[in-house]
N, C-alpha and C. Protein backbone atom coordinates (compact mmCIF):
# COMPACT_ATOMS: atom_id res chain seq x y z
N UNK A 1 2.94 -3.44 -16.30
CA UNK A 1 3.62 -3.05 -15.08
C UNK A 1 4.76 -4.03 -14.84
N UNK A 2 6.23 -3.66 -14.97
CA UNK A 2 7.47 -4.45 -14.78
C UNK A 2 7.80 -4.03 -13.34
N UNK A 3 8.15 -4.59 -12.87
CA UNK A 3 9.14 -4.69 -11.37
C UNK A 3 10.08 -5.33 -10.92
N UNK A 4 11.18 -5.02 -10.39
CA UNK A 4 11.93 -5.95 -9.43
C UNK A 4 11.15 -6.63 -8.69
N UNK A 5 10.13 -5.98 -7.83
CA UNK A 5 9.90 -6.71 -6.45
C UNK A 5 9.55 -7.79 -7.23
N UNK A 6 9.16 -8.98 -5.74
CA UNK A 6 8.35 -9.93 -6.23
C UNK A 6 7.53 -9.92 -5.41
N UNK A 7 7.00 -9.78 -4.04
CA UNK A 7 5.96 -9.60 -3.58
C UNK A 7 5.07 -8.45 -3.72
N UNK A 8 3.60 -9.16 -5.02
CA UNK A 8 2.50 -8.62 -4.92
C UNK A 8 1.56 -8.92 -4.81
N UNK A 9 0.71 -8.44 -3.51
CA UNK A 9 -0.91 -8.65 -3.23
C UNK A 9 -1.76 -7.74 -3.95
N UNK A 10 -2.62 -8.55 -4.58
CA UNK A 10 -3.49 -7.59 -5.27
C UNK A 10 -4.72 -7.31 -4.36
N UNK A 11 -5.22 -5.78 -4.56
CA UNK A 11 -6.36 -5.80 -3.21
C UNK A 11 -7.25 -4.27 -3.56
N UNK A 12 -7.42 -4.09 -2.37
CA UNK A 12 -8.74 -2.95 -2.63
C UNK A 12 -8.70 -1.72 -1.84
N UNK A 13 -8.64 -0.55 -2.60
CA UNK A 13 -8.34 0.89 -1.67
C UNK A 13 -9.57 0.90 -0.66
N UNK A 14 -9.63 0.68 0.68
CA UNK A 14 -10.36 1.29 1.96
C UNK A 14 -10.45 1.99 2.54
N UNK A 15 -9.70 2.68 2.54
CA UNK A 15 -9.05 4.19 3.23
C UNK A 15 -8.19 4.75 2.59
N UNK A 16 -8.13 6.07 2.98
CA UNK A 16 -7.25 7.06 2.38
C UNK A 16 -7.34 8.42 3.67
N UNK A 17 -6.51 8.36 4.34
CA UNK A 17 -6.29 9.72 4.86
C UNK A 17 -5.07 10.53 4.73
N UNK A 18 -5.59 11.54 4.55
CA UNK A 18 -4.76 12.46 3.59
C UNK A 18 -3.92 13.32 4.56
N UNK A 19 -2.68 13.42 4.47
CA UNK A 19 -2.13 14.26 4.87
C UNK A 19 -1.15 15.59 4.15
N UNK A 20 -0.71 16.64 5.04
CA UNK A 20 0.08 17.85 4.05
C UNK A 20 1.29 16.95 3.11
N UNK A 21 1.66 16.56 3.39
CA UNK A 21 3.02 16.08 3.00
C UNK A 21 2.94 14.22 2.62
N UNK A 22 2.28 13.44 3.51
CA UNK A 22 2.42 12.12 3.49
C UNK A 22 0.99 11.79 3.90
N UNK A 23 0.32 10.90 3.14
CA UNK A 23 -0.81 9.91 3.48
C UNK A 23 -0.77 8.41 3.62
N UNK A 24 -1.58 8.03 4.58
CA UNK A 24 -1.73 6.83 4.82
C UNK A 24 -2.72 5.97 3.73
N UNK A 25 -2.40 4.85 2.80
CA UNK A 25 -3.36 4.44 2.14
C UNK A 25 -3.66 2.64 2.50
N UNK A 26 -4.85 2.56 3.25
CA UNK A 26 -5.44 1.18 3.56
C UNK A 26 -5.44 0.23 2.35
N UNK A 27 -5.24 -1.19 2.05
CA UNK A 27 -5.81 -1.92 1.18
C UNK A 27 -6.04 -3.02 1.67
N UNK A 28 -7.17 -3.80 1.83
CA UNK A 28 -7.50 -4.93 1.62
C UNK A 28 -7.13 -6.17 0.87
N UNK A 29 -6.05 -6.85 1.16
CA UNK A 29 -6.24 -7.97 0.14
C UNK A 29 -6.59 -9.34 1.16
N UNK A 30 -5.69 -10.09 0.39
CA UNK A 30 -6.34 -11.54 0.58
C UNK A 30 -5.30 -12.35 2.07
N UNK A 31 -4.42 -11.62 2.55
CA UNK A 31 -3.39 -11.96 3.44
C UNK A 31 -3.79 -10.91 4.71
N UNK A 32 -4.81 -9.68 4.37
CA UNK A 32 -5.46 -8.87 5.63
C UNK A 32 -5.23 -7.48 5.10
N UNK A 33 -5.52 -6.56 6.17
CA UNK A 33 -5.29 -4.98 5.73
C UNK A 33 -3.50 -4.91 5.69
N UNK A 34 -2.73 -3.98 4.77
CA UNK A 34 -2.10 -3.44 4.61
C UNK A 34 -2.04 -1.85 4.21
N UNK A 35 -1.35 -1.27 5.56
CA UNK A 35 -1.14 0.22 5.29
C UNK A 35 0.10 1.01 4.65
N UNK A 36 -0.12 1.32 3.41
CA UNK A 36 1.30 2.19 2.75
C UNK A 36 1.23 3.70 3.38
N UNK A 37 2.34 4.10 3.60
CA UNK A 37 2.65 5.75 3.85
C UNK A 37 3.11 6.23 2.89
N UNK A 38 2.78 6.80 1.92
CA UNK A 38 3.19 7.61 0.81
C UNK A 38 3.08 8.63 0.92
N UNK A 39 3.69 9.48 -0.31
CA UNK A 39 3.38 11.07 -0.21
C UNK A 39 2.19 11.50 -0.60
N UNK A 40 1.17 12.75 -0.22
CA UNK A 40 0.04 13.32 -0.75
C UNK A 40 -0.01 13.04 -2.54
N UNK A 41 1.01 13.44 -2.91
CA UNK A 41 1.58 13.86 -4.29
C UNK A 41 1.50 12.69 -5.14
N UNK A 42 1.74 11.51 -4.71
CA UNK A 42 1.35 10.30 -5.35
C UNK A 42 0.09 9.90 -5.20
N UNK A 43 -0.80 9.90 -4.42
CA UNK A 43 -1.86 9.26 -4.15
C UNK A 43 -2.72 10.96 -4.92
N UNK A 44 -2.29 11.74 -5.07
CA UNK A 44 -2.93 12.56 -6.27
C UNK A 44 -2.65 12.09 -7.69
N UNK A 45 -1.41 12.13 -7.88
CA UNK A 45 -0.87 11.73 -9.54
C UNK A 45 -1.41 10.49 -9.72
N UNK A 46 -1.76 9.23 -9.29
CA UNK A 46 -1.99 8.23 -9.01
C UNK A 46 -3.72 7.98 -9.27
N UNK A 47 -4.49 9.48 -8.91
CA UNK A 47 -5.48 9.45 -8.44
C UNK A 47 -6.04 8.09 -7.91
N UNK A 48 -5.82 7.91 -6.81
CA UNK A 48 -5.68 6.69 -6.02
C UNK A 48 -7.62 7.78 -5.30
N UNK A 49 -8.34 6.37 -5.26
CA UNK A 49 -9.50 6.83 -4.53
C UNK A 49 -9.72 5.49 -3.75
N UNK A 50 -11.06 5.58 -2.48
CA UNK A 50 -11.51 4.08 -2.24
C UNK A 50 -12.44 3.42 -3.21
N UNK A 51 -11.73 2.23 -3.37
CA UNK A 51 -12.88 1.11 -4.23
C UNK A 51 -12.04 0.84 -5.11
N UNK A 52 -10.80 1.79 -5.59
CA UNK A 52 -9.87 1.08 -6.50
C UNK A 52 -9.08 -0.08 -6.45
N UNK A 53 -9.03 -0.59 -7.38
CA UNK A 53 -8.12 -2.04 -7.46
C UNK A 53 -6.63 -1.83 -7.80
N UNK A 54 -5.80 -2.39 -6.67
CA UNK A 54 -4.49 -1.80 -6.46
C UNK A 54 -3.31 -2.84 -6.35
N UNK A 55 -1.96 -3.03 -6.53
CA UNK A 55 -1.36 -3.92 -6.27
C UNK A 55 -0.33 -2.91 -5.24
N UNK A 56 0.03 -4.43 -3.73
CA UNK A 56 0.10 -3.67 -3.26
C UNK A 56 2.01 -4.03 -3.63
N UNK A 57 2.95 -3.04 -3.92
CA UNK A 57 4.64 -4.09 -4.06
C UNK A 57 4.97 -4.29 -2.79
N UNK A 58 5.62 -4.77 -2.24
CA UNK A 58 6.29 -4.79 -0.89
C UNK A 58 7.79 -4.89 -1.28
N UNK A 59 8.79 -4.56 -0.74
CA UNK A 59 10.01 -4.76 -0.10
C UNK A 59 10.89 -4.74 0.99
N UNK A 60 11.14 -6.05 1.48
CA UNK A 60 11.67 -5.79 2.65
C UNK A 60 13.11 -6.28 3.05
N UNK A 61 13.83 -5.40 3.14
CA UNK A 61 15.64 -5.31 3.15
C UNK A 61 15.75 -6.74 4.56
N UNK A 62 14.09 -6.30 5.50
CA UNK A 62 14.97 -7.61 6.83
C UNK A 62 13.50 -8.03 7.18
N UNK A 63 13.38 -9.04 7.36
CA UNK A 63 11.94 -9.57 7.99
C UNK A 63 12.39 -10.35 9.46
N UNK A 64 11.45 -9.84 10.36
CA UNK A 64 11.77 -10.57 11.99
C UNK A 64 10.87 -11.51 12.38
N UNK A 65 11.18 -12.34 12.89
CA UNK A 65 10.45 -13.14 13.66
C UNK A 65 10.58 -13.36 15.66
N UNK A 66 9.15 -12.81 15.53
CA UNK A 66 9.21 -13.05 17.61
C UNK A 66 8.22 -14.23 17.96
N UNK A 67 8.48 -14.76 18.79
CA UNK A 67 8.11 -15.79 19.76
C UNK A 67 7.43 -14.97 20.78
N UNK A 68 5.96 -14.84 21.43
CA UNK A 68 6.17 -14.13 23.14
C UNK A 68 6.55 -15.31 23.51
């Protein structure tokens, strides 16, 4: 597996709810839950189930920081 990104958590499928068009997929790693929104269509081709071992990529164009 090659990538640009560089942030990857490796972790664990917990959820999966499925939607027509786009699903939500839970993973567990070691920094807390992270939720991806993908399409149905990948998390089929993918056959993505719970209990699988997953990396999760991240990219992020802007990261914020708040103070309350």
């Amino acid at each position: 597996m090659e990538s640009s990104l560089r942030n990857h958590l490796k972790g664990k499928v917990i959820e999966i709810i499925k939607g027509g068009a786009v699903s939500e997929v839970e993973v567990e790693t070691s920094a807390g839950i992270i939720t991806s929104v993908i399409t149905t269509r990948s998390v089929e081709r993918l056959g993505l189930k719970v209990g699988d071992e997953v990396f999760a990529a991240i990219k992020a164009s802007e990261v914020s920081i708040e103070k309350p």
